[in-house]
Protein backbone atom coordinates (compact mmCIF):
# COMPACT_ATOMS: atom_id res chain seq x y z
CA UNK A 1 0.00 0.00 0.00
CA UNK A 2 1.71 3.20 -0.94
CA UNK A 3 0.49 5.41 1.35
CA UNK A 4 1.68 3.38 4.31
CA UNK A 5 4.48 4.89 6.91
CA UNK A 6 4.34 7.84 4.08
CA UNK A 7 4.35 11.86 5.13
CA UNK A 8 5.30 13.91 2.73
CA UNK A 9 2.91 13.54 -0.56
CA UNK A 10 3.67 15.90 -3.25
CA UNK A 11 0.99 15.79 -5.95
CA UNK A 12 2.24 16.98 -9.60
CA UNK A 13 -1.29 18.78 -11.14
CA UNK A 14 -2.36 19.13 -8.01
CA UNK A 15 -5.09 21.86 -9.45
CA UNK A 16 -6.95 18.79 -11.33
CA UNK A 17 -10.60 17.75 -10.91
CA UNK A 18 -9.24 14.05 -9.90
CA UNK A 19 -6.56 15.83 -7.51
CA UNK A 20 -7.89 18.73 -5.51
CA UNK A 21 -10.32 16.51 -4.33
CA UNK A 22 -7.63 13.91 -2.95
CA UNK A 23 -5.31 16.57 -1.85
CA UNK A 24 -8.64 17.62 0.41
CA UNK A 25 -8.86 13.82 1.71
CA UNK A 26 -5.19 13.00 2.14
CA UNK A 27 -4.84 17.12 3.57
CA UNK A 28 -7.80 16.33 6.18
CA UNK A 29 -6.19 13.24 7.14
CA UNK A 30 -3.58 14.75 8.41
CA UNK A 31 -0.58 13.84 5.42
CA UNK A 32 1.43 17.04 4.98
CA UNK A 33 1.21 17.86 1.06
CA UNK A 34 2.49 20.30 -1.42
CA UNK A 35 2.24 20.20 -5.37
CA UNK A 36 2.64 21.62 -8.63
CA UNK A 37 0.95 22.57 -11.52
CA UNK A 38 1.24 24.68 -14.92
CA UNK A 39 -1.49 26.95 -15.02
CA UNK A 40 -2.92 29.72 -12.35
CA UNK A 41 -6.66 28.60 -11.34
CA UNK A 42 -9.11 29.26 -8.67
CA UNK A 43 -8.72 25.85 -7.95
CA UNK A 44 -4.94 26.59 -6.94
CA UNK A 45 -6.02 29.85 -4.74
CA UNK A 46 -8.14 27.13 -3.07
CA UNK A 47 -5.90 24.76 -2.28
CA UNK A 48 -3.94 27.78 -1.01
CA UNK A 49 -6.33 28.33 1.34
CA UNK A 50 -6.14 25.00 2.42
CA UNK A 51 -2.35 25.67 3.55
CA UNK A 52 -0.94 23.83 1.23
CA UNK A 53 2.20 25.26 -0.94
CA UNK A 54 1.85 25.07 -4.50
CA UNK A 55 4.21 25.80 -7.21
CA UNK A 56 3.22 27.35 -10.40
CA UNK A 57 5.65 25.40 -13.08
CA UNK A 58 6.95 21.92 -13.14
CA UNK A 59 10.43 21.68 -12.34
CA UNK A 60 12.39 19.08 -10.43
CA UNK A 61 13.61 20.79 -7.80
CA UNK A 62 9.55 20.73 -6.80
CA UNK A 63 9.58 17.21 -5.51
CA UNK A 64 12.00 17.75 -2.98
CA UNK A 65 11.55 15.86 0.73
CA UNK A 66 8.57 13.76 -0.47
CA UNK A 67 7.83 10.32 0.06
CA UNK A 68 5.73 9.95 -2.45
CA UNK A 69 4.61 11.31 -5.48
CA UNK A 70 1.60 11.37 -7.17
CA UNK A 71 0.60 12.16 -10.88
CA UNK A 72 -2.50 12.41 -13.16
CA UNK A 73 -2.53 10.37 -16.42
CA UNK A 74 -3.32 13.59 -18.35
CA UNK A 75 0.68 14.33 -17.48
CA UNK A 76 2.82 13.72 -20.54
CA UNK A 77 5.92 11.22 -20.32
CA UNK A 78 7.79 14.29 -21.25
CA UNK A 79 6.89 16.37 -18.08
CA UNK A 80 10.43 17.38 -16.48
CA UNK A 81 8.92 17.05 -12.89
CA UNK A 82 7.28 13.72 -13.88
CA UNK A 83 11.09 12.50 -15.30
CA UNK A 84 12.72 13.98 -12.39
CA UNK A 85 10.12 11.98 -9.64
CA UNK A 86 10.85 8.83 -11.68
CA UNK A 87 14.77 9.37 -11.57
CA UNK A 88 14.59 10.27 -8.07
CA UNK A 89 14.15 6.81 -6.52
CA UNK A 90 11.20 8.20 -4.47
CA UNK A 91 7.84 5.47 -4.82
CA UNK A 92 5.73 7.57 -8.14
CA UNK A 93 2.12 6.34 -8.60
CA UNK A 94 -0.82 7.71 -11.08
CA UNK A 95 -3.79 9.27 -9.10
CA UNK A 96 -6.41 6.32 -9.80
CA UNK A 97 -4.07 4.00 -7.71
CA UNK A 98 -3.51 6.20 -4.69
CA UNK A 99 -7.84 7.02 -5.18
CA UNK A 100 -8.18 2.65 -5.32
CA UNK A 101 -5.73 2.65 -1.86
CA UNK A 102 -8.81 5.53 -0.60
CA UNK A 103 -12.15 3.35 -1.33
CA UNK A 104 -10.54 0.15 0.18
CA UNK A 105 -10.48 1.86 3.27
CA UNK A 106 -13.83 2.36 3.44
CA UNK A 107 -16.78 -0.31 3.65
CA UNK A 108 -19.27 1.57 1.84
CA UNK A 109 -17.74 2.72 -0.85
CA UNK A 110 -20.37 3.81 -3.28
CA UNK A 111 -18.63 4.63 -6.72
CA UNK A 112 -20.70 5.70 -9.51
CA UNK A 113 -19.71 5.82 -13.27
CA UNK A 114 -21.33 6.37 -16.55
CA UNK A 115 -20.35 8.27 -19.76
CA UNK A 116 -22.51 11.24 -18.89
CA UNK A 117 -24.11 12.44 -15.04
CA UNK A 118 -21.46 11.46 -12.92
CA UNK A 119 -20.39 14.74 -11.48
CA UNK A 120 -24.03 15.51 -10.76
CA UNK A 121 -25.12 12.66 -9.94
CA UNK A 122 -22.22 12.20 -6.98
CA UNK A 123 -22.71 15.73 -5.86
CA UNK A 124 -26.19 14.97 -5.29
CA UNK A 125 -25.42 11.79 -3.63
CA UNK A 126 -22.77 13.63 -1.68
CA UNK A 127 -25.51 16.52 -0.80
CA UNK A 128 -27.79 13.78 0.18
CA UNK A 129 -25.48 12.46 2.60
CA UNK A 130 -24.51 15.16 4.10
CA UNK A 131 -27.39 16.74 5.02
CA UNK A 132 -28.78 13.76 6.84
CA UNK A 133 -25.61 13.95 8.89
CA UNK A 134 -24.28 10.44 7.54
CA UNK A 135 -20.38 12.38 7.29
CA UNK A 136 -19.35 10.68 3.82
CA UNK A 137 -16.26 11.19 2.80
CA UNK A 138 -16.37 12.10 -1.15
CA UNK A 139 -14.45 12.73 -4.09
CA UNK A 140 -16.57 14.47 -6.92
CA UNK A 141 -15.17 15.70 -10.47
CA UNK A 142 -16.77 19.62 -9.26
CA UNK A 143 -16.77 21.72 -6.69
CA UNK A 144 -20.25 21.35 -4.11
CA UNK A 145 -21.29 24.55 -2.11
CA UNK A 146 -21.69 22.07 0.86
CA UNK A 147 -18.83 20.66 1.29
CA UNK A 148 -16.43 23.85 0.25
CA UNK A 149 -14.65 21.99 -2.82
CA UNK A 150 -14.83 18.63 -4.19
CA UNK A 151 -13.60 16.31 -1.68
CA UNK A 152 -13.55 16.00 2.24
CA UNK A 153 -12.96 13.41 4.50
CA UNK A 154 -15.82 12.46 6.89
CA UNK A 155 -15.82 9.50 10.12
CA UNK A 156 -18.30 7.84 8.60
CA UNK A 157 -17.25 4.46 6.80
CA UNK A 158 -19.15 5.92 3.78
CA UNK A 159 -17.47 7.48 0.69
CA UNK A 160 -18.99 8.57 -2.25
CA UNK A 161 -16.66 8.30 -5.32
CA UNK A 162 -16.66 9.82 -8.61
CA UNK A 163 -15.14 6.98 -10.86
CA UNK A 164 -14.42 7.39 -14.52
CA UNK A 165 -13.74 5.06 -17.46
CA UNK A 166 -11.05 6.89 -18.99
CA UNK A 167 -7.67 4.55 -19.64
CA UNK A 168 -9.78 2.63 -17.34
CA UNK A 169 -9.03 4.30 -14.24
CA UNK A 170 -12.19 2.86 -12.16
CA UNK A 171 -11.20 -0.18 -12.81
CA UNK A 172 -8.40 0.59 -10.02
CA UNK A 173 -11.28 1.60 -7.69
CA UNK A 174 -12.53 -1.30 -4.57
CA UNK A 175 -16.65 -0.06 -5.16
CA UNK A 176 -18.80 -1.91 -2.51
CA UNK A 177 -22.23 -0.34 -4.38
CA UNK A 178 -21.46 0.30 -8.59
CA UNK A 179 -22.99 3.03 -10.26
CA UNK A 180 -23.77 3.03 -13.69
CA UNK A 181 -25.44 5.50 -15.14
CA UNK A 182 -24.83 4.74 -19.32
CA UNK A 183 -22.44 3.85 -21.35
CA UNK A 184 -22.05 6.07 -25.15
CA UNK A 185 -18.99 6.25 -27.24
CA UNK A 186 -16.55 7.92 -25.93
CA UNK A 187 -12.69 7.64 -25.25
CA UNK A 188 -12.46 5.56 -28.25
CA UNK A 189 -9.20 6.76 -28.61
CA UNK A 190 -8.02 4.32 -26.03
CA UNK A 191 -10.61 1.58 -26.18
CA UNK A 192 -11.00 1.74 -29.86
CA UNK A 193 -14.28 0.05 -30.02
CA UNK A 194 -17.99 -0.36 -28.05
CA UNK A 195 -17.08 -3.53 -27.46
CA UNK A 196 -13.84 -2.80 -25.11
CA UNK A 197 -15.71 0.28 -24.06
CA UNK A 198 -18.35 -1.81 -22.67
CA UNK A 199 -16.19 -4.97 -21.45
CA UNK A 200 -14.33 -2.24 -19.25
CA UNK A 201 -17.49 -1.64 -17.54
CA UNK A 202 -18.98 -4.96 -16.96
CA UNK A 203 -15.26 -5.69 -14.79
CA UNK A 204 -16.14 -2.35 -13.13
CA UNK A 205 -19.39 -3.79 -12.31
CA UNK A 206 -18.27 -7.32 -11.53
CA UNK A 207 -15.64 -5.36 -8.51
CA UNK A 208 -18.75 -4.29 -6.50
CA UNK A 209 -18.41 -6.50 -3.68
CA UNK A 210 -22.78 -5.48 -2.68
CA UNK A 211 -25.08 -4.70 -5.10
CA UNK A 212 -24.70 -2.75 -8.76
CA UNK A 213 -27.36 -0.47 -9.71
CA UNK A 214 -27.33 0.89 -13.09
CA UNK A 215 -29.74 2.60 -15.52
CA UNK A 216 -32.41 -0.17 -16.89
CA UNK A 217 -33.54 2.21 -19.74
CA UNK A 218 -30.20 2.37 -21.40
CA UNK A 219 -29.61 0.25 -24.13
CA UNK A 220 -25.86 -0.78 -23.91
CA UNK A 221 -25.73 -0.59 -20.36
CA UNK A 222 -29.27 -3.27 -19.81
CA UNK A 223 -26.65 -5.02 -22.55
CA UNK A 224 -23.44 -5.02 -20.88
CA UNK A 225 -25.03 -6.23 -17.76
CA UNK A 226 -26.76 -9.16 -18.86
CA UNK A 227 -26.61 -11.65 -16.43
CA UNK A 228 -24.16 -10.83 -14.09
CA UNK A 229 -23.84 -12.69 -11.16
CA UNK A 230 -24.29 -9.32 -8.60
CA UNK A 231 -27.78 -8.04 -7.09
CA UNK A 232 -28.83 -5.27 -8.96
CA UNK A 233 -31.16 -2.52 -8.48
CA UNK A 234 -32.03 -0.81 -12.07
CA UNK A 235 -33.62 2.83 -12.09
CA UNK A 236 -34.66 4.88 -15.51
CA UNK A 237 -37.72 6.49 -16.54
CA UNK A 238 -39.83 2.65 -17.64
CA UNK A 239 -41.93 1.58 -14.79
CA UNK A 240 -40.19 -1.98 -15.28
CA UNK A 241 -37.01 -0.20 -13.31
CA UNK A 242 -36.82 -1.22 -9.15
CA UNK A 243 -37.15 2.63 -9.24
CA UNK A 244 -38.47 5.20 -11.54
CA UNK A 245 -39.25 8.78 -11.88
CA UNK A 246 -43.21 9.77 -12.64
CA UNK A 247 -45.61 12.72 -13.03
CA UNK A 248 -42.77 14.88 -14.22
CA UNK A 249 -43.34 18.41 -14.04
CA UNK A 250 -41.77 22.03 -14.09
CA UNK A 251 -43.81 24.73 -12.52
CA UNK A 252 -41.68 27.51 -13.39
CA UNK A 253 -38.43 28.99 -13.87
CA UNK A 254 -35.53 25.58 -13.65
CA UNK A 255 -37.51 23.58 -11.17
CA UNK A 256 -38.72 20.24 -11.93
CA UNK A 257 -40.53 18.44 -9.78
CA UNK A 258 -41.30 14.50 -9.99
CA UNK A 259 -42.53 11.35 -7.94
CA UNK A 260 -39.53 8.57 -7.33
CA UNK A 261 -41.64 5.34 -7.18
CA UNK A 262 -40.75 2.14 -6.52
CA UNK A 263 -41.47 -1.24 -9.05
CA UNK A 264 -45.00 -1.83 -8.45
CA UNK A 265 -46.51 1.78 -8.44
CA UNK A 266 -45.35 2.22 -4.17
CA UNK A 267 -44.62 6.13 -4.06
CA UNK A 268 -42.14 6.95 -1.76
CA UNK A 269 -41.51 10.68 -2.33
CA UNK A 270 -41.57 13.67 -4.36
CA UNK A 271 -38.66 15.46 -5.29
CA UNK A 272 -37.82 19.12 -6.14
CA UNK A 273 -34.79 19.73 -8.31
CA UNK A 274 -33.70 23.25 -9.32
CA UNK A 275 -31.05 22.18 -11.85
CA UNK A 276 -32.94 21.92 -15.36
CA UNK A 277 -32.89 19.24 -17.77
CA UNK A 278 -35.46 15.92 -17.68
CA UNK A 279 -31.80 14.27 -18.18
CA UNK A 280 -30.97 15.43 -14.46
CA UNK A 281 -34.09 13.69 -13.35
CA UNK A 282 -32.05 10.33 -14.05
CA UNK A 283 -29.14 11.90 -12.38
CA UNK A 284 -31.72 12.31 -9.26
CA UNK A 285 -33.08 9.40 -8.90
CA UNK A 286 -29.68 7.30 -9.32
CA UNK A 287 -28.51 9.34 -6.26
CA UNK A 288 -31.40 8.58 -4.30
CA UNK A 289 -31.28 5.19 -5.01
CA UNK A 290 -27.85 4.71 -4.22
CA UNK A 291 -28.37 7.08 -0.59
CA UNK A 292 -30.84 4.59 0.55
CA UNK A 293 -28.13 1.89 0.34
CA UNK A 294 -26.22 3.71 2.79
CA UNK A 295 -29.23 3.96 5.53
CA UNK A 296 -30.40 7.57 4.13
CA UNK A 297 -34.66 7.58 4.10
CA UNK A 298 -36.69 8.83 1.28
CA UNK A 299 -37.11 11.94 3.68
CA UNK A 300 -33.23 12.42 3.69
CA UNK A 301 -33.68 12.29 -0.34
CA UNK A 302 -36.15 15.10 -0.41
CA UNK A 303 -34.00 17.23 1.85
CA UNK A 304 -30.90 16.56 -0.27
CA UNK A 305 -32.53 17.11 -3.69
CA UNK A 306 -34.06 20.54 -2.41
CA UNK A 307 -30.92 21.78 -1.35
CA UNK A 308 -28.73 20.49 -4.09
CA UNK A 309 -28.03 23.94 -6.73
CA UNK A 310 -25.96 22.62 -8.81
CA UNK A 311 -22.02 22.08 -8.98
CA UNK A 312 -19.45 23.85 -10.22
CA UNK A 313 -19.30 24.00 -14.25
CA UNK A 314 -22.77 22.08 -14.46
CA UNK A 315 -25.10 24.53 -16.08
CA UNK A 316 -23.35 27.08 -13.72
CA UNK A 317 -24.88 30.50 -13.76
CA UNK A 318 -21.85 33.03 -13.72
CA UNK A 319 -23.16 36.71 -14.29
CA UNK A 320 -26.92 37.38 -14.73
CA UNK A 321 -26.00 41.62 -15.94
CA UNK A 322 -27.55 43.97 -18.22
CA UNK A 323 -30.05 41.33 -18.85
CA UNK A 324 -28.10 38.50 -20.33
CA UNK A 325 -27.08 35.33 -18.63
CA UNK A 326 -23.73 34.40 -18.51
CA UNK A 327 -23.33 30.66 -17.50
CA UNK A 328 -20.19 27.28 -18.05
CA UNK A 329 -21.33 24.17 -18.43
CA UNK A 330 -18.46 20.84 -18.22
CA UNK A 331 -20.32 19.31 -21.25
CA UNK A 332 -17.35 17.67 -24.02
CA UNK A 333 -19.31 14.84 -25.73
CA UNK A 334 -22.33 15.25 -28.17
CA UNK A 335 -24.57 13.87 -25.80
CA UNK A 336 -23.72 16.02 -23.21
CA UNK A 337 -24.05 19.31 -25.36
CA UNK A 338 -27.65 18.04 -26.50
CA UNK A 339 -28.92 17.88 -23.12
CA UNK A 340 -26.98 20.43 -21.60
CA UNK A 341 -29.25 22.79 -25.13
CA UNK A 342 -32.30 21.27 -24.81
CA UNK A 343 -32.16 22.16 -21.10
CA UNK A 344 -31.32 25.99 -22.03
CA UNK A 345 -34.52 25.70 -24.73
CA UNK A 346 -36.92 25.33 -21.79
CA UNK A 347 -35.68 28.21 -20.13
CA UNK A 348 -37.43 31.87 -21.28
CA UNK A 349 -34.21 33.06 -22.82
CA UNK A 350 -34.54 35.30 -26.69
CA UNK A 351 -31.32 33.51 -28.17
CA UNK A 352 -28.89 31.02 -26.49
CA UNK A 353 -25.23 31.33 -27.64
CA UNK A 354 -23.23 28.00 -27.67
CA UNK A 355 -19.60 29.22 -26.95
CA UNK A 356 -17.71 25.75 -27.16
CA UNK A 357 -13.51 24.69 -27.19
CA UNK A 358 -13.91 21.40 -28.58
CA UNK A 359 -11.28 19.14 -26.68
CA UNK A 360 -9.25 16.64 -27.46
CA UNK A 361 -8.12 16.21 -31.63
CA UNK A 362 -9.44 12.26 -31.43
CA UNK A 363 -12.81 13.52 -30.16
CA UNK A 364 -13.29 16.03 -32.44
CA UNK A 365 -12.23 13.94 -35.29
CA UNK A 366 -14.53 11.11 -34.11
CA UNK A 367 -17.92 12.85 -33.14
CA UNK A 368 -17.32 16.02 -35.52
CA UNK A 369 -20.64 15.03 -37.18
CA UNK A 370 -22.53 14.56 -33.76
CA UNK A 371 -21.08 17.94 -32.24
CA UNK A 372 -21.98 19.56 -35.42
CA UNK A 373 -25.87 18.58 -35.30
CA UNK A 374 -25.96 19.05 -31.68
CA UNK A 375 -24.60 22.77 -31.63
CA UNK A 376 -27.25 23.13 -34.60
CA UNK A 377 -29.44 23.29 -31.44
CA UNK A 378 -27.93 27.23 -30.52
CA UNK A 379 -29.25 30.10 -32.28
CA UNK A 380 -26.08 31.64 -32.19
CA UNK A 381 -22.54 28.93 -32.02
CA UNK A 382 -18.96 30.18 -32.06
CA UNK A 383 -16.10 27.89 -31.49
CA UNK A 384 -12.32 28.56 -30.09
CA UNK A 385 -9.41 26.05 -31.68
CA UNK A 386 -9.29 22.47 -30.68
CA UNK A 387 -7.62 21.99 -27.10
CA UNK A 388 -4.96 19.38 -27.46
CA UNK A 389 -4.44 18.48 -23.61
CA UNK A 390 -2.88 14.87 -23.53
CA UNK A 391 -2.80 14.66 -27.29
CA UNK A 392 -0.45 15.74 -30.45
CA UNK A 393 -2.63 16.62 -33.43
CA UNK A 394 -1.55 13.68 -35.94
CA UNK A 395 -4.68 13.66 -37.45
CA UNK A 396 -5.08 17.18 -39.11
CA UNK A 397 -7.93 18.36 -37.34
CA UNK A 398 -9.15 22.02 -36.66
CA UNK A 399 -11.99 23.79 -35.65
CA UNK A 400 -12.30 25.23 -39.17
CA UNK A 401 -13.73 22.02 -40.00
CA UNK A 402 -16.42 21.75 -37.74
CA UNK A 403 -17.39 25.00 -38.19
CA UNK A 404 -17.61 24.51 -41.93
CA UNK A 405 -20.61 21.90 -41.10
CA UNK A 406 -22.52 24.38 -38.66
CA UNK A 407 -24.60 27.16 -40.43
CA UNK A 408 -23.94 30.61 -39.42
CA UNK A 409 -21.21 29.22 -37.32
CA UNK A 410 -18.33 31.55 -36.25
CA UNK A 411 -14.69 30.93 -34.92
CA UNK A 412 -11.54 32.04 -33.31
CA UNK A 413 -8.17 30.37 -32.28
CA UNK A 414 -8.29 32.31 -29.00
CA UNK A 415 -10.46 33.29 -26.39
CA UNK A 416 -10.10 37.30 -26.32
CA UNK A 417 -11.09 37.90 -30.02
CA UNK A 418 -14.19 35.04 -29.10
CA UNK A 419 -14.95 37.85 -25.70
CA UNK A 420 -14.82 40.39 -27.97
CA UNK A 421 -17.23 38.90 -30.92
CA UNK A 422 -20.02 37.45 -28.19
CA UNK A 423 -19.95 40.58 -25.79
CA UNK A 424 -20.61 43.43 -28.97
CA UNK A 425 -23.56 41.55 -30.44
CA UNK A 426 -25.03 39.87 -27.21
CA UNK A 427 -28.79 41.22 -26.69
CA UNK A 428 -31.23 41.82 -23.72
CA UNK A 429 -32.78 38.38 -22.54
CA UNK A 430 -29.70 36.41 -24.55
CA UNK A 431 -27.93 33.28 -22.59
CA UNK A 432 -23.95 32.97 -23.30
CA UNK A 433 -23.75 29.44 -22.51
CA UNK A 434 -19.68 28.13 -22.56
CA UNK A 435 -19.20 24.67 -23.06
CA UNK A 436 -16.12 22.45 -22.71
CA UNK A 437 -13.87 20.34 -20.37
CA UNK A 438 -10.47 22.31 -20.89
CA UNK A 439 -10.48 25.96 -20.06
CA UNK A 440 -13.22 27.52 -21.71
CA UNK A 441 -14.79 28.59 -18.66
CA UNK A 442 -11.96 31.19 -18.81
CA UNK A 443 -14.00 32.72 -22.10
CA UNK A 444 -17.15 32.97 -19.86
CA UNK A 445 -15.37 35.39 -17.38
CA UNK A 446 -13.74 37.22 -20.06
CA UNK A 447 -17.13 37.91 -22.03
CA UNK A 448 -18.81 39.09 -18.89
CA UNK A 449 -15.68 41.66 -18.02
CA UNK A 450 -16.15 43.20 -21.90
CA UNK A 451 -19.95 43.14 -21.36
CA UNK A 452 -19.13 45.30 -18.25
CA UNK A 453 -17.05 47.92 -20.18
CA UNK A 454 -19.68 47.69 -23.13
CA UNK A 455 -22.73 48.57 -21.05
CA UNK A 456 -20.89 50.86 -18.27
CA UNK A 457 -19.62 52.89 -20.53
């Protein structure tokens, strides 16, 4: 176990969604950390807070006195601090395997996966939880209001864990309950086909050493669970699920409000969400369904769901000024972008403006077809170049293509000539909707500084 007899951790990326919320863990437990990373984020000033030194640039005089060093896999092989931790003789381990070390300590370790939902749907879980005073300890892909971050460490022998498919990273995970939530194309890059895709998530399933409850309306999921030798719960919308969502319903504004019924018409509650989208009802009901396997009531589930706003970069309202709406959604896959639209189409806004950084050049090559109908969905779409991250562009992919398949569609390589273009022709009652994994969220803040100098003028 690496993080035996260890005191000293130093994380390299320690500003990352998988490692802020393990620095917050391993920090609360009492290891002293410190860690790098290449970019300034609010993320960073928050782990500040925390009191834990970070350096801004990767260099190998950063790992210094620790015992241990941890990594994401986004890091290239070429990162000096990365090459410098491996020379050094010190023990170096990726992220997923110090996270796997985490949820076997735990003996409800309730780890929920799925190509789309799972930052929502573990924040809610997590919200859930907390409120009924159950003290999980939780690692989530965003940041939750309640909990002041994305990770904590509670007393309880509960943890809620965020768990995600890519390079097969949950499969390093020790889940007592399995969440899965669907399965779609994505990541093909690394599996290569559906097939792999879904074989990956069958072994995640076949880890859960209690029960694996997983979404009974989708199609390759109901597939790739076919008679595995687990109980199961199933939830969805089909009244053939163990647990279902009914008399959906949105009185006004983002609310939604819904029954969560159990498999033979038993009601047990009524929920109140105020994050919009019928694809967040899913998200809802997965979370209460997996609470109630770690003693929370239907009551607690009610509570949770009421208080539950959202999490960071999820439909995440930024600036609501001179009457346009400002607001960063996480969504990176076609499927995500569609529901993450449709949502924004319910709400009374004149025009919705898709600002999206498509991410990753394999992606974008893949689904170009799929992000082009989606964004079809915007009255107004404007794209920034393709962010690289962990990948070399050996394909000969650009933005210029996708835009080329969008009509009306507009784009930049960088994100102050895209402020510039969206904050002079935004209108009264418009929503400026950024979407993207990588850094567009960066745009977002930009275009509501430029719409402060165009309207204060």
């Amino acid at each position: 176990m690496y993080l035996e007899n260890k005191k000293h951790l130093h994380f390299i990326g320690i500003g990352g969604s998988g490692m802020y919320p393990m620095a917050q863990i391993l920090h609360g437990e009492g290891y002293y950390i410190t860690g790098s990373d290449n970019n300034e984020t609010d993320t960073l000033q928050k782990v500040r807070e925390m009191g834990i030194p970070v350096t801004l640039g990767q260099k190998a005089e950063n790992i210094e006195g620790a015992d241990l060093i941890i990594y994401t896999a986004a890091i290239m092989a070429d990162n000096p601090e990365l090459i410098a931790a491996r020379e050094s003789g010190i023990p170096t381990v990726e992220r997923s395997i110090i996270l796997g070390e985490i949820t076997a300590r735990y003996e409800n370790a309730l780890c929920v996966s799925g190509t789309h939902g799972k930052t929502t749907t573990t924040s809610m879980l997590t919200q859930i939880l907390f409120d009924a005073d159950l003290d999980p300890t939780c690692v989530i892909g965003g940041k939750l209001a309640a909990i002041g971050g994305s990770g904590r460490a509670g007393k309880s022998d509960r943890m809620v864990c965020e768990s995600c498919e890519f390079v097969d990273t949950f499969l390093k995970l020790y889940p007592d309950v399995a969440v899965i939530l669907n399965i779609d194309a994505d990541h093909l890059d690394y599996f290569k086909t559906m097939e792999n895709l879904m074989a990956s998530f069958r072994k995640f399933a076949e880890k859960a050493s209690r029960m694996v409850i997983y979404n009974g309306d989708d199609e390759n999921t109901v597939k790739t669970m076919a008679g595995i030798d687990k109980p199961t719960l199933t939830f969805g919308y089909g009244e053939q699920n163990d647990f279902y969502a009914a008399n959906i319903r949105h009185p006004g504004g983002v609310e939604t409000v819904f029954d969560l019924m159990k498999k033979g018409g038993e009601k047990l509650c009524t929920l109140t969400m105020h994050v919009p989208g019928d694809h967040n009802v899913l998200n809802a009901v997965a979370a209460c369904v997996t609470a109630m396997q770690a003693e929370a009531t239907p009551e607690d589930c009610v509570r949770g769901i009421d208080n539950f706003h959202g999490t960071g970069r999820r439909f995440e309202v930024l600036s609501r000024e001179f009457g346009i709406t400002v607001a960063d959604d996480y969504a990176h896959h076609p499927t995500e972008v569609e529901a993450v639209l449709k949502a924004a189409k319910t709400l009374p806004f004149k025009r919705i403006w898709a600002v999206h950084q498509p991410f990753t050049y394999s992606r974008t090559h893949m689904l170009m077809d799929d992000f082009a109908r989606v964004l079809q969905l915007a009255d107004k779409v404007v794209l920034s170049e393709v962010m690289g991250s962990r990948e070399k562009n050996t394909i000969g992919v650009y933005t210029s293509q996708l835009a080329e398949k969008i009509p009306g569609c507009v784009w930049y390589p960088a994100f102050p000539e895209i402020s510039d273009y969206v904050a002079a022709n935004a209108e009264e009652g418009d929503l400026i909707l950024t979407l993207g994994c990588g850094d567009v969220n960066k745009c977002a803040r930009m275009i509501i500084e430029k719409l402060h100098k165009r309207f204060e003028k």
